[in-house]
PDB file of N, CA and C in Angstrom:
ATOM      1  N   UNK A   1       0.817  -1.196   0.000  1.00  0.00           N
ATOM      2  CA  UNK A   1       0.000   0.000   0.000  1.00  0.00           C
ATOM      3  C   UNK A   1       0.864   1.265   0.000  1.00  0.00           C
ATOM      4  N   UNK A   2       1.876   1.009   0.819  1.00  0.00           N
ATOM      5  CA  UNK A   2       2.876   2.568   1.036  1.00  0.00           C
ATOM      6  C   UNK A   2       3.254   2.615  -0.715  1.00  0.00           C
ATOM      7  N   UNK A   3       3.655   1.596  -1.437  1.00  0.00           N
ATOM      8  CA  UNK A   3       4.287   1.628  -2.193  1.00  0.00           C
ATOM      9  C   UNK A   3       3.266   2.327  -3.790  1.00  0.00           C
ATOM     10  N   UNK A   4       2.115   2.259  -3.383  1.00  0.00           N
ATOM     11  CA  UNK A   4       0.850   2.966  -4.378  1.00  0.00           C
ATOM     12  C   UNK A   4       0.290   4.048  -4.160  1.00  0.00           C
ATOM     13  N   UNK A   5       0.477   4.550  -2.873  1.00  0.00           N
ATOM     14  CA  UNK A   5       0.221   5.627  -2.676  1.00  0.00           C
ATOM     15  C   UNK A   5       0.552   6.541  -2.688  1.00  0.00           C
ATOM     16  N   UNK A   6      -0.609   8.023  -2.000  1.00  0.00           N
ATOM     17  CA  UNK A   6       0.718   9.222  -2.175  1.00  0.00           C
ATOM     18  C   UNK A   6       1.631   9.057  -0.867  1.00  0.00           C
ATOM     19  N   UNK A   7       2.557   8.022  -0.833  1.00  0.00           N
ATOM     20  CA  UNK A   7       3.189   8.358   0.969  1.00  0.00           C
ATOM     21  C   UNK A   7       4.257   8.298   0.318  1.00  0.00           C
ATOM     22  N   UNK A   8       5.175   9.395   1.228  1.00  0.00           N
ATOM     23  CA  UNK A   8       6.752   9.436   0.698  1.00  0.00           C
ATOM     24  C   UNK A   8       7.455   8.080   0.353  1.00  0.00           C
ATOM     25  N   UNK A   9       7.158   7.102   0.204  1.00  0.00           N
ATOM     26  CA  UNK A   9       7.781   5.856   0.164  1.00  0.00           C
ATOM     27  C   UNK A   9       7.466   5.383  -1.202  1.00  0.00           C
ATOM     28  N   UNK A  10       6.705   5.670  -1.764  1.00  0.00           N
ATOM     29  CA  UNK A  10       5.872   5.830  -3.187  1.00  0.00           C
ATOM     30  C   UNK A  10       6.852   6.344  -4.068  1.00  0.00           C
ATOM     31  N   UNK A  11       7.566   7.371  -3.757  1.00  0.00           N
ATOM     32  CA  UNK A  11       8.950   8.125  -4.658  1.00  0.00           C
ATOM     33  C   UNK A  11       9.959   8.141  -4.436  1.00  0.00           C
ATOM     34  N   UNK A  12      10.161   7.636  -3.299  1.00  0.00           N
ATOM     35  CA  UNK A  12      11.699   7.689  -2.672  1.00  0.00           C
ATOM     36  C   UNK A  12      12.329   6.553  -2.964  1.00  0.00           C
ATOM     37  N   UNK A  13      13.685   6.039  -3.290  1.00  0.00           N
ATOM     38  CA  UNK A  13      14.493   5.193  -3.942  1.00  0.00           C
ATOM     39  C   UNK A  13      14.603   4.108  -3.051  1.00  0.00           C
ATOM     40  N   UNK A  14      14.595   4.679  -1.719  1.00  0.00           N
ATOM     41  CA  UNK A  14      14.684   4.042   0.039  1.00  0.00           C
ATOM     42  C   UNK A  14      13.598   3.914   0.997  1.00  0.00           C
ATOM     43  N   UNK A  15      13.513   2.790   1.422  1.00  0.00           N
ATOM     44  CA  UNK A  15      12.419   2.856   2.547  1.00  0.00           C
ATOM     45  C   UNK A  15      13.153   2.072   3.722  1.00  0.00           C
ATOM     46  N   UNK A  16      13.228   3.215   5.084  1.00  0.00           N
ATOM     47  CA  UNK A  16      14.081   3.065   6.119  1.00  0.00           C
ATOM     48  C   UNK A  16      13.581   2.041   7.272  1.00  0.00           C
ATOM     49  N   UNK A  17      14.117   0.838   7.258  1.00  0.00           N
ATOM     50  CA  UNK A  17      12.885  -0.059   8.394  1.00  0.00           C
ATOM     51  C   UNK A  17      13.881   0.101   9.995  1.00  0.00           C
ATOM     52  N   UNK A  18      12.925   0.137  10.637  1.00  0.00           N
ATOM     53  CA  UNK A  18      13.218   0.636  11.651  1.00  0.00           C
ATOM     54  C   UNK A  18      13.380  -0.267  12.933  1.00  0.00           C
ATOM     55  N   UNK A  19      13.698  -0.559  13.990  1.00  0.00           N
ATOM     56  CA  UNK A  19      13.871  -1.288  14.725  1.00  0.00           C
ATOM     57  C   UNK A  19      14.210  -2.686  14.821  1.00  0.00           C
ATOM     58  N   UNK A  20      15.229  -2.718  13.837  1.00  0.00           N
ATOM     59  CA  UNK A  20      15.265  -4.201  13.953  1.00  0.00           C
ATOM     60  C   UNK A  20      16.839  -3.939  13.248  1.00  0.00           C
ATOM     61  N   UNK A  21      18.005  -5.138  13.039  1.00  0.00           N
ATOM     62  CA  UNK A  21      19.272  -5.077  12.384  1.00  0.00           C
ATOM     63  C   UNK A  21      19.342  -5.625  11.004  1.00  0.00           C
ATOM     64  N   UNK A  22      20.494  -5.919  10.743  1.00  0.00           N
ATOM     65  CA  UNK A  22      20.422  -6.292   9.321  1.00  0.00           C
ATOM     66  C   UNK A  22      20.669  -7.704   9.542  1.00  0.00           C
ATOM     67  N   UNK A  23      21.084  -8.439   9.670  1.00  0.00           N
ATOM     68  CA  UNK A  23      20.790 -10.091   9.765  1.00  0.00           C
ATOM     69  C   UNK A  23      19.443 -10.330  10.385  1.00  0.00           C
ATOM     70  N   UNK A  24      18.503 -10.055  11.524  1.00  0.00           N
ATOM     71  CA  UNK A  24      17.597 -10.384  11.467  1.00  0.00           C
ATOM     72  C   UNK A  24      16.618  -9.938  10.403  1.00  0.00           C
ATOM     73  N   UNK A  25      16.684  -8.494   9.622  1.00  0.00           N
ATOM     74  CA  UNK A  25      16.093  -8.630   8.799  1.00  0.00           C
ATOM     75  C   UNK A  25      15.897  -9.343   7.564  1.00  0.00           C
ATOM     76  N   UNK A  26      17.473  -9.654   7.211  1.00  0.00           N
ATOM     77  CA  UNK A  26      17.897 -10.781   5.998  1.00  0.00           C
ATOM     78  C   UNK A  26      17.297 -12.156   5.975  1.00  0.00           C
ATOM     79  N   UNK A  27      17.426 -12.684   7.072  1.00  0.00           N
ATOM     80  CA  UNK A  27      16.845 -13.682   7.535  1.00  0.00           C
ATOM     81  C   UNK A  27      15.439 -13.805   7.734  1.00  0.00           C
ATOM     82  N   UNK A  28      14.944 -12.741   7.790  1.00  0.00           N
ATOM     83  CA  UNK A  28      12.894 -12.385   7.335  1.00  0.00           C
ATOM     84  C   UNK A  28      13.252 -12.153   5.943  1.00  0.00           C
ATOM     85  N   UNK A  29      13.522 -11.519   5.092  1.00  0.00           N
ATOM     86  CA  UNK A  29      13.677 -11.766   3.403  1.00  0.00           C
ATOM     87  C   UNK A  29      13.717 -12.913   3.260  1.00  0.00           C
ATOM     88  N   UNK A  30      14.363 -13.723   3.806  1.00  0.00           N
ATOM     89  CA  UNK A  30      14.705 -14.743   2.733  1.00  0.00           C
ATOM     90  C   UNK A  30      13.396 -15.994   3.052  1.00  0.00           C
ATOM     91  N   UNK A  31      13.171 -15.911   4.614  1.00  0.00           N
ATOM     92  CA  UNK A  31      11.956 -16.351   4.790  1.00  0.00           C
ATOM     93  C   UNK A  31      10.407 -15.941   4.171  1.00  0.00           C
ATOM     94  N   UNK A  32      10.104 -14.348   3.480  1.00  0.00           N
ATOM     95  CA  UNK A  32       9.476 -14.170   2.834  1.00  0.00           C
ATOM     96  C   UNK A  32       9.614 -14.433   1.352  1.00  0.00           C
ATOM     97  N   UNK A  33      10.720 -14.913   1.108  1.00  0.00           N
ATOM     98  CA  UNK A  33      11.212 -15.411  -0.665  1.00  0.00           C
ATOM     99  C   UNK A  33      11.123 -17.007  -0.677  1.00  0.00           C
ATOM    100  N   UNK A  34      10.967 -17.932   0.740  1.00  0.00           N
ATOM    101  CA  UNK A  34      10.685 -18.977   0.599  1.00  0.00           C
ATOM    102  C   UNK A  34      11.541 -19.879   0.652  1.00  0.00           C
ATOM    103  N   UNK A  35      12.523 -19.568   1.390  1.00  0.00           N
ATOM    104  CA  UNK A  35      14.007 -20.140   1.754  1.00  0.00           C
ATOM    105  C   UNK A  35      13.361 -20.459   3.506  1.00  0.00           C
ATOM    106  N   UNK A  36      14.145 -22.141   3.444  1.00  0.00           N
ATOM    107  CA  UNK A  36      13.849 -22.917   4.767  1.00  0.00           C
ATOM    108  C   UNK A  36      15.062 -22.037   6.217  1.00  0.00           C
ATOM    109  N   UNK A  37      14.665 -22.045   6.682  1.00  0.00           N
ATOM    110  CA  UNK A  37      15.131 -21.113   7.644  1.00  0.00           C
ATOM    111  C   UNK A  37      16.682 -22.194   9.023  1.00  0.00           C
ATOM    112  N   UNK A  38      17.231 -22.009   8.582  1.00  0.00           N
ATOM    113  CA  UNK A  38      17.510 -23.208   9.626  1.00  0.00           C
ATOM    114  C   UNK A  38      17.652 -22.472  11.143  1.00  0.00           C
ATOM    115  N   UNK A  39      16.873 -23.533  11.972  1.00  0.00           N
ATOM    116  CA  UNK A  39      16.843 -23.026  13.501  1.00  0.00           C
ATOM    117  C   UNK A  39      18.037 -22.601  14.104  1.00  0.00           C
ATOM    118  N   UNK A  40      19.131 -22.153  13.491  1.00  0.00           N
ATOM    119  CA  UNK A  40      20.362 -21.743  14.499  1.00  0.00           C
ATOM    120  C   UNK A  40      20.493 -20.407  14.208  1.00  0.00           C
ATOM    121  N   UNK A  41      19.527 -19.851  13.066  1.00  0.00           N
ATOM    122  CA  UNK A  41      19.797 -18.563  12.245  1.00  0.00           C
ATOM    123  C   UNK A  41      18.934 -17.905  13.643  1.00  0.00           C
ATOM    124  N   UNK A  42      18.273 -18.182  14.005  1.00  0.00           N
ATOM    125  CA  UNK A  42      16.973 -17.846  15.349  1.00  0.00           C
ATOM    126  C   UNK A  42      17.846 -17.690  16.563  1.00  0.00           C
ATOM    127  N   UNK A  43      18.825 -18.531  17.143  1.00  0.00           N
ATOM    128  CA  UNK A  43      19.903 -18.131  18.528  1.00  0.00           C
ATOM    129  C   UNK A  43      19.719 -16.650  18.752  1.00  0.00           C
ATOM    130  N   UNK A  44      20.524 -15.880  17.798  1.00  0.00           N
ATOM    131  CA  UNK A  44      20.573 -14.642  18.492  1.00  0.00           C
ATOM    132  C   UNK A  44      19.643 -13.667  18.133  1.00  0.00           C
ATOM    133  N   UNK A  45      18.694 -13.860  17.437  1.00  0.00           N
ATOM    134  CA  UNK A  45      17.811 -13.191  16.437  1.00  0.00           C
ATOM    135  C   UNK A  45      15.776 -13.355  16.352  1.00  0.00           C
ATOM    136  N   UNK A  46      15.887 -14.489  17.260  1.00  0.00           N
ATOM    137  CA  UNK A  46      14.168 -14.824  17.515  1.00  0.00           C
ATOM    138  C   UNK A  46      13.640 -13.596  17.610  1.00  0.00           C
ATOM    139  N   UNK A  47      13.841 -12.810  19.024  1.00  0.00           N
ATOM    140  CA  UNK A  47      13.357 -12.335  19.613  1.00  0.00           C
ATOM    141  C   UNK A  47      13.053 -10.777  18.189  1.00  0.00           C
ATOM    142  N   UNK A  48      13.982 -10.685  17.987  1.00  0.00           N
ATOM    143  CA  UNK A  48      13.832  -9.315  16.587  1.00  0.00           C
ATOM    144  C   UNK A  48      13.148  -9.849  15.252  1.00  0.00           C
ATOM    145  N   UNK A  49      13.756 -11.205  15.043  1.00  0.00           N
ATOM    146  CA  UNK A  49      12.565 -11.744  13.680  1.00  0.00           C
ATOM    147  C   UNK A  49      11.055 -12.122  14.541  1.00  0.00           C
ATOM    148  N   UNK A  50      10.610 -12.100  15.610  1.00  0.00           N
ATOM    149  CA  UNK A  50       9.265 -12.032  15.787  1.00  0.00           C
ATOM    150  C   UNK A  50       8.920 -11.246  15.901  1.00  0.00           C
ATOM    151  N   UNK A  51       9.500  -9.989  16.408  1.00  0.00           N
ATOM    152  CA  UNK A  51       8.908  -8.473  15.809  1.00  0.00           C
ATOM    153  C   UNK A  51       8.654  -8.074  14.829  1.00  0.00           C
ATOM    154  N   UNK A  52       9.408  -8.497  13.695  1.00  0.00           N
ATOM    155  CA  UNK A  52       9.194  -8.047  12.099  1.00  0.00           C
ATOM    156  C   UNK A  52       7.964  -8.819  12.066  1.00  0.00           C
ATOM    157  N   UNK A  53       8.001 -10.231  12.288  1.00  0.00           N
ATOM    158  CA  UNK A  53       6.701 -11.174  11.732  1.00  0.00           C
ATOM    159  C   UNK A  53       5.425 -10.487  12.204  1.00  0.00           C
ATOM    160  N   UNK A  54       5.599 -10.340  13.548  1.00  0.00           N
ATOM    161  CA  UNK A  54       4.345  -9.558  14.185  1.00  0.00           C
ATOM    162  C   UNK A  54       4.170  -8.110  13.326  1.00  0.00           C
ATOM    163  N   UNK A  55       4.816  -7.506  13.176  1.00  0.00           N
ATOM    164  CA  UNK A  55       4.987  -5.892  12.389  1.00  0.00           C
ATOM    165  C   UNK A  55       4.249  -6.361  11.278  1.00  0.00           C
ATOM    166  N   UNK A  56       4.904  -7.551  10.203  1.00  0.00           N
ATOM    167  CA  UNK A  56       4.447  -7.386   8.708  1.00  0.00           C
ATOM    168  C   UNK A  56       3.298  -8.044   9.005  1.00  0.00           C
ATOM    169  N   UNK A  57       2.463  -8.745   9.568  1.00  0.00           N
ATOM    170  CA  UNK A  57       1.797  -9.540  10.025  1.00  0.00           C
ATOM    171  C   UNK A  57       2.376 -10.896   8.957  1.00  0.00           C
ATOM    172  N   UNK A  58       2.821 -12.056   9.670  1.00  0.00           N
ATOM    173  CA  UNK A  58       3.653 -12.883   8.809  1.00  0.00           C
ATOM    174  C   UNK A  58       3.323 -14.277  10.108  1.00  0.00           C
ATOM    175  N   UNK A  59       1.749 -14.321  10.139  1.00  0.00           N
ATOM    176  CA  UNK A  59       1.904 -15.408  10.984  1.00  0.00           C
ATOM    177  C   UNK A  59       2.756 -16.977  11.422  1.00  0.00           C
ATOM    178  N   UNK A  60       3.020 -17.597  10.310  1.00  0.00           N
ATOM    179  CA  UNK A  60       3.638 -18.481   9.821  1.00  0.00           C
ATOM    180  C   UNK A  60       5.412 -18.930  10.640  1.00  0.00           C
ATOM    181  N   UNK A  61       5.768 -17.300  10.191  1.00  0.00           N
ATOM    182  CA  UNK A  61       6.898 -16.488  10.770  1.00  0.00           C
ATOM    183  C   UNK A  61       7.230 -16.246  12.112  1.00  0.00           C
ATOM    184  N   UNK A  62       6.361 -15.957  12.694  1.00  0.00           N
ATOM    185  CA  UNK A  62       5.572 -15.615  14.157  1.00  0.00           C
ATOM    186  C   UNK A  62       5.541 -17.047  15.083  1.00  0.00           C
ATOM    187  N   UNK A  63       4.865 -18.050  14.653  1.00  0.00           N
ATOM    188  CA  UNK A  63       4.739 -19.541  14.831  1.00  0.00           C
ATOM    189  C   UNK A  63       6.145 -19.980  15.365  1.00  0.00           C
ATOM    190  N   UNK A  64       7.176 -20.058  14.211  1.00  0.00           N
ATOM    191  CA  UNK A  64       8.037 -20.784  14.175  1.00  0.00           C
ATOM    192  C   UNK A  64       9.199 -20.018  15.334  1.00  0.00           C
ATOM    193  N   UNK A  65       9.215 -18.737  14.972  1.00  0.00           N
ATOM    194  CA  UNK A  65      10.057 -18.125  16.086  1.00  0.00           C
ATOM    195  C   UNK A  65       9.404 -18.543  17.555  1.00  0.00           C
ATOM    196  N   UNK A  66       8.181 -18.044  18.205  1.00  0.00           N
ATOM    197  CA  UNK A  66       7.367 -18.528  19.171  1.00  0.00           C
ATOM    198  C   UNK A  66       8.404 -20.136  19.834  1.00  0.00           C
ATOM    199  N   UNK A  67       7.987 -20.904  18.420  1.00  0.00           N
ATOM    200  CA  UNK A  67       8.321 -22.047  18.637  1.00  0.00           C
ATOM    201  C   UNK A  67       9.916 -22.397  19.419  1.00  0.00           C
ATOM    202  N   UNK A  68      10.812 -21.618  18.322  1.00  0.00           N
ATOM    203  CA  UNK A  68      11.949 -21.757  19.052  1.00  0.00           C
ATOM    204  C   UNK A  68      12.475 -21.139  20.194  1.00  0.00           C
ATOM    205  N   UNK A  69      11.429 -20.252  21.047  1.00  0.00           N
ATOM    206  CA  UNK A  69      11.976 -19.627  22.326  1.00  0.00           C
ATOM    207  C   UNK A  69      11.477 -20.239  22.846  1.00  0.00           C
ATOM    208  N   UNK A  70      10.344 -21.348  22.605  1.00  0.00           N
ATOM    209  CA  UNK A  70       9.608 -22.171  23.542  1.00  0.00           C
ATOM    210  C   UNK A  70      10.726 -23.107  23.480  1.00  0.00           C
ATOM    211  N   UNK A  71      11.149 -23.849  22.736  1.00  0.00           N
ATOM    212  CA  UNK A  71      12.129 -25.008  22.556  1.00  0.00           C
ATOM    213  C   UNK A  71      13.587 -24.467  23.379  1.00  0.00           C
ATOM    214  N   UNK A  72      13.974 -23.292  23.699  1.00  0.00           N
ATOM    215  CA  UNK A  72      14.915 -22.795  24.341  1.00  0.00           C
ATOM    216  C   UNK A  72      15.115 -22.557  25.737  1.00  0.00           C
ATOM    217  N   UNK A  73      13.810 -22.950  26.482  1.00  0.00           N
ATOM    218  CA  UNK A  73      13.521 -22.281  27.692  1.00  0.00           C
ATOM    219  C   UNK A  73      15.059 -23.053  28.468  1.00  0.00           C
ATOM    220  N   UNK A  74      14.983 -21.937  29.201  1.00  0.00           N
ATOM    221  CA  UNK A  74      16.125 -22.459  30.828  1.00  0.00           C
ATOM    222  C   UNK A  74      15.324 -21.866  31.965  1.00  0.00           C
ATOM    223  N   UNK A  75      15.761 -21.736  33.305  1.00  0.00           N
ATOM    224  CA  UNK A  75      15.023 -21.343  34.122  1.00  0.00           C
ATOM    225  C   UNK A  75      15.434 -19.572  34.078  1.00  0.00           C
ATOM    226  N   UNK A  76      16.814 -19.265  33.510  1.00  0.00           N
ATOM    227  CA  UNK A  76      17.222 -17.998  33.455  1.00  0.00           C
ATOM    228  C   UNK A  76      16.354 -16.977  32.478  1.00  0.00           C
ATOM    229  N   UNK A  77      16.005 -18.402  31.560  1.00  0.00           N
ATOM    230  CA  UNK A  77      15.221 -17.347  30.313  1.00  0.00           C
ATOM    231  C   UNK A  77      13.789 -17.407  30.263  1.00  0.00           C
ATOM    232  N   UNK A  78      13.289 -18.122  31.063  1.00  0.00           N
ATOM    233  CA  UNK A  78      11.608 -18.551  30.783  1.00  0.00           C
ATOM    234  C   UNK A  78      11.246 -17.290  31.638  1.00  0.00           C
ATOM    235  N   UNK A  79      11.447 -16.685  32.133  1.00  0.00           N
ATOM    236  CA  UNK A  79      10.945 -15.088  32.814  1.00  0.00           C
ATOM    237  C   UNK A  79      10.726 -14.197  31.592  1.00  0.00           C
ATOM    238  N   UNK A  80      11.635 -14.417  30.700  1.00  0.00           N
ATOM    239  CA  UNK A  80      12.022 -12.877  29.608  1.00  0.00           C
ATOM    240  C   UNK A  80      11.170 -13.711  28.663  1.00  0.00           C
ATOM    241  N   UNK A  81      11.204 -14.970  27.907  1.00  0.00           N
ATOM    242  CA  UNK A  81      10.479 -15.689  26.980  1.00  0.00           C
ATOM    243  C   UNK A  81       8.992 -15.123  27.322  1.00  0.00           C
ATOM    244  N   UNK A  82       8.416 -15.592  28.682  1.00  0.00           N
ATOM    245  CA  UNK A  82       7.411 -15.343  28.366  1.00  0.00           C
ATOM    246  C   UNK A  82       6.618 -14.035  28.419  1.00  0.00           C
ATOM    247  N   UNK A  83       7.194 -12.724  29.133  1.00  0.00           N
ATOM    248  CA  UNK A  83       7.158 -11.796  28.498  1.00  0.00           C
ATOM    249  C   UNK A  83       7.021 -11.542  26.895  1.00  0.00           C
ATOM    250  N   UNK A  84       7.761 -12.035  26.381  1.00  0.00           N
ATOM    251  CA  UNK A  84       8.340 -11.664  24.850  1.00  0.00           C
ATOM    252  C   UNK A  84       7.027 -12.348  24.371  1.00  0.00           C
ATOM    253  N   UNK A  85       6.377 -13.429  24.413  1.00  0.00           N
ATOM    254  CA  UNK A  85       5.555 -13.823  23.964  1.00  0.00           C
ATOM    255  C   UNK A  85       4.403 -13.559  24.357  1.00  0.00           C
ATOM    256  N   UNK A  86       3.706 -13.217  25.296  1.00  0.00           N
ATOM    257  CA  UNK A  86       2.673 -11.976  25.548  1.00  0.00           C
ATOM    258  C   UNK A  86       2.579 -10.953  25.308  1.00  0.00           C
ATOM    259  N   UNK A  87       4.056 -10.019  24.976  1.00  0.00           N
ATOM    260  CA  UNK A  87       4.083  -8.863  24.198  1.00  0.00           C
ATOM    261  C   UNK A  87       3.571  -8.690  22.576  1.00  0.00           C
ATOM    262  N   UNK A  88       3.921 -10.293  22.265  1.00  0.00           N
ATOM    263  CA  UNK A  88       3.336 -10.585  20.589  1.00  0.00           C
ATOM    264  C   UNK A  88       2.140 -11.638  20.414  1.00  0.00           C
ATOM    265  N   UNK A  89       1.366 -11.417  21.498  1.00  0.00           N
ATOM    266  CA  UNK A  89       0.161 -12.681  21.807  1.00  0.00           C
ATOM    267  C   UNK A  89       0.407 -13.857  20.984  1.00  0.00           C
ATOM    268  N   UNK A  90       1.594 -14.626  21.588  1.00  0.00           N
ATOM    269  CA  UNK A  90       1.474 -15.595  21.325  1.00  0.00           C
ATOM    270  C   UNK A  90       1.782 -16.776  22.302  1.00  0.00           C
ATOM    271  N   UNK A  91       1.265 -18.258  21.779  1.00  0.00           N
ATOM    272  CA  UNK A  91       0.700 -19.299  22.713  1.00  0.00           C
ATOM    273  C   UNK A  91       1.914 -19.226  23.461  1.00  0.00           C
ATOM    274  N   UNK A  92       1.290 -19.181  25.477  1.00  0.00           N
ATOM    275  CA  UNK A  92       2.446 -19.216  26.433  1.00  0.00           C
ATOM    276  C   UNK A  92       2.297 -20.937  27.331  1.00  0.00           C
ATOM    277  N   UNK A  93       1.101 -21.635  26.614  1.00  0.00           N
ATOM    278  CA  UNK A  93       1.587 -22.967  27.631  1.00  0.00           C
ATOM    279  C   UNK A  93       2.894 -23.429  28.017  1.00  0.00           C
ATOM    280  N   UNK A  94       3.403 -24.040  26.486  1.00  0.00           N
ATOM    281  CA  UNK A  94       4.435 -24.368  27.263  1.00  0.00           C
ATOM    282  C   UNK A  94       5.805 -23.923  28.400  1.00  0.00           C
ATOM    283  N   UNK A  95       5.783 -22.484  28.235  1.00  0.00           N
ATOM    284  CA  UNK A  95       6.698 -21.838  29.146  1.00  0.00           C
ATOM    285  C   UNK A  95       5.849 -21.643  30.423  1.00  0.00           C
ATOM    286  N   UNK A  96       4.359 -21.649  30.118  1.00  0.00           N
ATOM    287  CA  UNK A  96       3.876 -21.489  31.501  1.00  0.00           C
ATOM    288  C   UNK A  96       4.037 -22.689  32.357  1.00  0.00           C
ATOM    289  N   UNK A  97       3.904 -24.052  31.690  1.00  0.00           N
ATOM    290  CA  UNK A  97       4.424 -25.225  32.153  1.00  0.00           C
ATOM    291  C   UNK A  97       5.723 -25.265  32.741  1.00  0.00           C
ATOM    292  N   UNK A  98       6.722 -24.968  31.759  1.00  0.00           N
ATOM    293  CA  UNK A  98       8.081 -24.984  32.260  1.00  0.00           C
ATOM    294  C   UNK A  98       8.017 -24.197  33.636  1.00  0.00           C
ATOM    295  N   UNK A  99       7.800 -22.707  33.944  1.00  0.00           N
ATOM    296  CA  UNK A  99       7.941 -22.336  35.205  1.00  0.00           C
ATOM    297  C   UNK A  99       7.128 -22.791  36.214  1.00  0.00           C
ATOM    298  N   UNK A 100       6.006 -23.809  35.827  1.00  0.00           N
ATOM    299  CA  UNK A 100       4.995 -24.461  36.615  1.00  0.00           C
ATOM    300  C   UNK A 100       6.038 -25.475  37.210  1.00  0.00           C
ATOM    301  N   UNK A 101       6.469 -26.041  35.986  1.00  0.00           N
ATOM    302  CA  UNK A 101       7.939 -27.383  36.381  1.00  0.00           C
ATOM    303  C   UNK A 101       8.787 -26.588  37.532  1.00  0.00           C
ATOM    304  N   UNK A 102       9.109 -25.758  37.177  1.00  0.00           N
ATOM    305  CA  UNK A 102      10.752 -25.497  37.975  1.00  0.00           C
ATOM    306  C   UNK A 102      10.751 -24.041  38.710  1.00  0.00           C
ATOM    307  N   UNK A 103       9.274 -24.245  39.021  1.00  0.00           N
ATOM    308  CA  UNK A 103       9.207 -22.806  39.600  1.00  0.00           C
ATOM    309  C   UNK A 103       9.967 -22.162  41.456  1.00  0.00           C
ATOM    310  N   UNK A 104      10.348 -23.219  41.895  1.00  0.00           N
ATOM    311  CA  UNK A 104      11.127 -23.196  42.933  1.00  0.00           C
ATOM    312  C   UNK A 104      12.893 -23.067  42.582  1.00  0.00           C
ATOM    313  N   UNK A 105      13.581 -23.438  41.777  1.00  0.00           N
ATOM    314  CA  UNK A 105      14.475 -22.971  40.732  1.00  0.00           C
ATOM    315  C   UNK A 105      14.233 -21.652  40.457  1.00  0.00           C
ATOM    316  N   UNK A 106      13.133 -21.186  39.702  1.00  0.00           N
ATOM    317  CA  UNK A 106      13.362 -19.989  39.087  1.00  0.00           C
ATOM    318  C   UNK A 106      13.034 -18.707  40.249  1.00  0.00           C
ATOM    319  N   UNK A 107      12.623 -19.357  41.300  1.00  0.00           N
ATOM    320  CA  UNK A 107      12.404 -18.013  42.412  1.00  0.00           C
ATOM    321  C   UNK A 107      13.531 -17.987  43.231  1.00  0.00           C
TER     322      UNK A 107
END
């Protein structure tokens, strides 16, 4: 739509995306061009490629990241995970489980 309309992005050579880096964004290109993503590209980068997915609305995208912070939990990280995934409404069972598991650990 930006790109048909009258919005400065319509004429300009550049369109500046904002909050996010350049490998996690590369890694959403190539997932929107249809390239299999391999789960290690996600380590340092979930948390920013589920912002783009959530941003472009890219459910699919959204899913699979979800997926791998769920598949990542520790007791150090299931505090911040599930934040991160209520910030982008997405499914928190299993981390709610995990701190259900090990919730004497994580306090």
């Amino acid at each position: 739509a930006m790109f048909s309309s009258s919005m400065v992005e319509a004429t300009a050579k550049e369109v500046e995306i904002k909050d996010t880096g350049i490998e996690p964004f590369y890694i959403f290109l190539l997932y929107l061009y249809g390239h299999n993503i391999d789960r290690t590209k996600f380590e340092n980068n979930a948390i920013l490629i589920l912002h783009l997915a959530d941003m472009y609305d890219v459910p699919d995208l959204k899913a699979l990241c979800a997926s791998y912070l769920d598949s990542s939990l520790s007791v150090k990280s299931c505090v911040s995970v599930l934040l991160t995934l209520h910030t982008y409404s997405c499914p928190k069972e299993r981390v709610m489980a995990f701190i259900s598991d090990n919730f004497l650990d994580i306090i």
